[in-house]
C-alpha atoms as a PDB file:
ATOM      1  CA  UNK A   1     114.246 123.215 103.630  1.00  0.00           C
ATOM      2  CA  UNK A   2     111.031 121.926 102.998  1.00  0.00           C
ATOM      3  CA  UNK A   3     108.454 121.809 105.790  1.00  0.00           C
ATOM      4  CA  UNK A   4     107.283 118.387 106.506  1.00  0.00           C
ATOM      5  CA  UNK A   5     103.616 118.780 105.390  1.00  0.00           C
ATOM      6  CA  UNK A   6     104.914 119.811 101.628  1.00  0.00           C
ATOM      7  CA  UNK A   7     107.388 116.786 100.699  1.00  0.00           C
ATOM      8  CA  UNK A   8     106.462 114.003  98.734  1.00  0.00           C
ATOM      9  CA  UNK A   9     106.116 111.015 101.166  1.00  0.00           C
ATOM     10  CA  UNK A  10     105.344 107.361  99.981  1.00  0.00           C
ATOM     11  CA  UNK A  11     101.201 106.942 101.010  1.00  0.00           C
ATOM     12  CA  UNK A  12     101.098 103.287 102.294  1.00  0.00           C
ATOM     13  CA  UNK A  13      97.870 104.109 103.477  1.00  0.00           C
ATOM     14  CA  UNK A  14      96.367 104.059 100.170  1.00  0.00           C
ATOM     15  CA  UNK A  15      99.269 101.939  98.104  1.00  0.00           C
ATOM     16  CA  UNK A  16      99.013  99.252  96.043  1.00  0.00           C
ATOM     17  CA  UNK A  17     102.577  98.330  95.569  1.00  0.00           C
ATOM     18  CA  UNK A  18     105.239 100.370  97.839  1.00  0.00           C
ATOM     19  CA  UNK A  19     102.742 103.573  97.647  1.00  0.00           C
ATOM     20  CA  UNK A  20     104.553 105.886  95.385  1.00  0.00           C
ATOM     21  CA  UNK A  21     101.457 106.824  93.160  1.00  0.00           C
ATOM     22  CA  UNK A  22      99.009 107.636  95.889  1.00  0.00           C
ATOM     23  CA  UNK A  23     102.286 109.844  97.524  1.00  0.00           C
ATOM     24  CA  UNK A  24     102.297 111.390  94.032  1.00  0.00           C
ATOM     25  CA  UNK A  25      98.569 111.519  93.732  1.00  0.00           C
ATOM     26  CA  UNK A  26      98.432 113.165  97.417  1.00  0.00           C
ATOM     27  CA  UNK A  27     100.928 115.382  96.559  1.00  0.00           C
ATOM     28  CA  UNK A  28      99.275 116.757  93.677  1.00  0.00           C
ATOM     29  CA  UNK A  29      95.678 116.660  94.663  1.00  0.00           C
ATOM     30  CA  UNK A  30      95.041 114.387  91.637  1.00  0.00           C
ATOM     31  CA  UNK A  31      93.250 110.765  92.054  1.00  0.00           C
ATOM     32  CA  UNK A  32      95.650 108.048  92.742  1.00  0.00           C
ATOM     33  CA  UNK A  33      93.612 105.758  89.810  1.00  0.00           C
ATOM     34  CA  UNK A  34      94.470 108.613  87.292  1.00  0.00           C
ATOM     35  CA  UNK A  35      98.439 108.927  88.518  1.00  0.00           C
ATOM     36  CA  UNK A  36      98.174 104.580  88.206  1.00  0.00           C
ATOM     37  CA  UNK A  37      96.831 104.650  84.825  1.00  0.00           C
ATOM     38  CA  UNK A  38      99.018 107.292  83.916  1.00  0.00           C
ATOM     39  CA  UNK A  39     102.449 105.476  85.437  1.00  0.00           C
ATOM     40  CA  UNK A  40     101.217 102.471  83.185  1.00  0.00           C
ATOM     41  CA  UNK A  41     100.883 104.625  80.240  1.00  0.00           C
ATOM     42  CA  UNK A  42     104.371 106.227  80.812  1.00  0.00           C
ATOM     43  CA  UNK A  43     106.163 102.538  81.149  1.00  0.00           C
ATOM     44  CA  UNK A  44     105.877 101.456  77.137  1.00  0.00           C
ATOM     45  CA  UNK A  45     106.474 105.273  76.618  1.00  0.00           C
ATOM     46  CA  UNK A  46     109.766 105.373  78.940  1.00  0.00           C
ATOM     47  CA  UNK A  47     111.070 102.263  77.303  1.00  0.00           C
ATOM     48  CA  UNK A  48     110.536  99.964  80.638  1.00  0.00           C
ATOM     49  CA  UNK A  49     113.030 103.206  82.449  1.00  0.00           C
ATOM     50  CA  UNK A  50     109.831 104.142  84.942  1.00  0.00           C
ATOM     51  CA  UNK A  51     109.852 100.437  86.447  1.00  0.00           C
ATOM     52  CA  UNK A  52     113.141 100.781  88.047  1.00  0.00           C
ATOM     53  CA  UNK A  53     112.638 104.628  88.841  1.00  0.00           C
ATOM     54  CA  UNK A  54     109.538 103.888  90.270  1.00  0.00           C
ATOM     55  CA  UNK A  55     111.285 100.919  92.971  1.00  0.00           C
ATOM     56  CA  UNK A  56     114.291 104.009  93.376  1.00  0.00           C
ATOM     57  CA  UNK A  57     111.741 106.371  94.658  1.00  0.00           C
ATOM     58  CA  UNK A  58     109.958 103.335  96.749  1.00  0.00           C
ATOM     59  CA  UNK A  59     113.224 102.675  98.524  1.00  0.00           C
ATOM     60  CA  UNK A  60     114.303 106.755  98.571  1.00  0.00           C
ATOM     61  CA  UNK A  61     110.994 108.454  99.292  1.00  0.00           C
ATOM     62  CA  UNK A  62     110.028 108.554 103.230  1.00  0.00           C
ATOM     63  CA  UNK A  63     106.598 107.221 104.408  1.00  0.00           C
ATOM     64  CA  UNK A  64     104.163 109.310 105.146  1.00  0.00           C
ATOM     65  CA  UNK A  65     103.956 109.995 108.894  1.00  0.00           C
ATOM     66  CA  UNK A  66     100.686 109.539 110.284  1.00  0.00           C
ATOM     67  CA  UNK A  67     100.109 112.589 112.131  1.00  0.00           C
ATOM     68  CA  UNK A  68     100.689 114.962 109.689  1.00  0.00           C
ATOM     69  CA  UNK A  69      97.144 115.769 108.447  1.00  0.00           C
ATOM     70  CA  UNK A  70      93.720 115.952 110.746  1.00  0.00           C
ATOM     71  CA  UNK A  71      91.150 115.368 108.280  1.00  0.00           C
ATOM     72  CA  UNK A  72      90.516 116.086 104.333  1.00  0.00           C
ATOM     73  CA  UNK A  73      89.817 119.681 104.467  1.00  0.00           C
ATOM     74  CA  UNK A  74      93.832 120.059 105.995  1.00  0.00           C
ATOM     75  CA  UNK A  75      94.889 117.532 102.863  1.00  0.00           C
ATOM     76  CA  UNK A  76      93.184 119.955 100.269  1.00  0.00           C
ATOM     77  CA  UNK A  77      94.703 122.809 102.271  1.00  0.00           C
ATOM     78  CA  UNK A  78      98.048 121.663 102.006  1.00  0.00           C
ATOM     79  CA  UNK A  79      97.665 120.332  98.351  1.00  0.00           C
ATOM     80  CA  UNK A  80      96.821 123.448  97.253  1.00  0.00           C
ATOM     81  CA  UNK A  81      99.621 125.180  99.627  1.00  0.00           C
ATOM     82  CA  UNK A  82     102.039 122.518  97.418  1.00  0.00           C
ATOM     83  CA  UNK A  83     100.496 123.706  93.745  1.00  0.00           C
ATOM     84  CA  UNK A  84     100.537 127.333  94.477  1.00  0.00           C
ATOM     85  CA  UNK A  85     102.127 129.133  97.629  1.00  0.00           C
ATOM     86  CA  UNK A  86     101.837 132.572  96.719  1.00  0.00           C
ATOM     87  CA  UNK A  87      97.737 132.121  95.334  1.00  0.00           C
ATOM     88  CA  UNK A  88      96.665 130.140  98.799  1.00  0.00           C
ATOM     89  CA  UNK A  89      98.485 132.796 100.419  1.00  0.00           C
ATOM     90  CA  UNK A  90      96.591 135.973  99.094  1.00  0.00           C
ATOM     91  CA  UNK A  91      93.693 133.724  99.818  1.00  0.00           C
ATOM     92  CA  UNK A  92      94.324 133.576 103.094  1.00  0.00           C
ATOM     93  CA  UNK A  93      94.947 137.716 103.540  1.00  0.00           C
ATOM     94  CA  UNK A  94      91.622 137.799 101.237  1.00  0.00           C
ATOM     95  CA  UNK A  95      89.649 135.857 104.191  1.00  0.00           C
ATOM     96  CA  UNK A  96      91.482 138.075 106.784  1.00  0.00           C
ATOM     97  CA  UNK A  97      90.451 141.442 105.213  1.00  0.00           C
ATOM     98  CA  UNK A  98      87.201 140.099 105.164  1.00  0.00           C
ATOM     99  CA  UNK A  99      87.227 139.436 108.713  1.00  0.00           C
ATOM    100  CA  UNK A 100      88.491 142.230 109.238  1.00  0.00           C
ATOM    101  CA  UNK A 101      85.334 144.055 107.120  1.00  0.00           C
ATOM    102  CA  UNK A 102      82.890 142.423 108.932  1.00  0.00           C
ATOM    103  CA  UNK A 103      84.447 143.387 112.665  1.00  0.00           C
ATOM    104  CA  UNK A 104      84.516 146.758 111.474  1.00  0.00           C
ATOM    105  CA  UNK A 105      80.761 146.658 110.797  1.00  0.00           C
ATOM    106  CA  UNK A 106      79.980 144.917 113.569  1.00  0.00           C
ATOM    107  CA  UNK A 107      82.272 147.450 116.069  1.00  0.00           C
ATOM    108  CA  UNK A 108      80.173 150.369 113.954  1.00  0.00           C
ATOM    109  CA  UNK A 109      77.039 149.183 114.493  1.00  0.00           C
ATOM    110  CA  UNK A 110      77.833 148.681 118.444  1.00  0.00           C
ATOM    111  CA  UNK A 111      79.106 151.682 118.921  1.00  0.00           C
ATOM    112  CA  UNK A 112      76.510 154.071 116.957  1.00  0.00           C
ATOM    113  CA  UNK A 113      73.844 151.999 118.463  1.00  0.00           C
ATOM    114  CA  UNK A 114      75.109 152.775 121.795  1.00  0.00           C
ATOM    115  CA  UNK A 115      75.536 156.397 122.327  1.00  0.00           C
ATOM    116  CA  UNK A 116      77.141 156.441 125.621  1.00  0.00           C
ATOM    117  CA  UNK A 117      79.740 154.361 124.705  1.00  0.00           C
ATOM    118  CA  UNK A 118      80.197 157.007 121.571  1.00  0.00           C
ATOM    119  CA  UNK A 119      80.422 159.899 124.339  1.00  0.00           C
ATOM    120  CA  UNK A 120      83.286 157.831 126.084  1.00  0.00           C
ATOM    121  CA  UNK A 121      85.315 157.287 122.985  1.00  0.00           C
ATOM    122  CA  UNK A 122      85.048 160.969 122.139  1.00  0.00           C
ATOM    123  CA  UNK A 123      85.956 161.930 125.980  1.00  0.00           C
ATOM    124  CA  UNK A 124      89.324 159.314 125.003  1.00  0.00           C
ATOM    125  CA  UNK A 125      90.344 161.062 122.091  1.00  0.00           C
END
């Protein structure tokens, strides 16, 4: 049950053959040139296996729909979200307790600054 912006898709936007390296390199965050280079290093390694593997995924591996990211801050969001779930999500609480921080300040400052809106919160309570 994976959600649709954390499978590996085929990239044709950025392919060279049937776009399995740059869905590999998006996937990972890593350059598509290094996850080329790399594919061609792996073939005399693999014994000529990662030719037909790689046509397998082409034909298995969905293309990437078009809509799925806005811009390339959402792409590094979601690469990272792919790497490590649980770190980009104590990120994410990190920037809301900060938030949080600074609305505190800011409602502490407003409200000792402005002592008859003190007096009514004291009347409340």
């Amino acid at each position: 049950m994976n959600s649709p912006r954390t499978t590996l898709y085929r990239d044709k936007t950025n392919a060279k053959l049937m776009g399995v390296c740059s869905g590999v390199a998006d996937y990972t965050g890593i350059d598509a040139l290094w996850v080329r280079l790399g594919a061609l290093l792996l073939i005399p390694m693999s014994g000529g296996w990662l030719i037909p593997l790689y046509f397998l995924a082409g034909l298995l591996l969905s293309k990437k729909p078009a809509h799925l990211y806005g811009d390339a801050q959402h792409d590094k969001y979601w690469q990272r979200v792919r790497q490590s779930p649980k770190r980009t999500a104590r990120e994410i609480r990190g920037r809301f307790r900060d938030i949080d921080r600074r609305l505190a300040e800011v409602e502490h400052h407003y409200v000792t600054s402005n002592p008859r809106l003190s007096a009514e919160i004291e009347r409340l309570r």
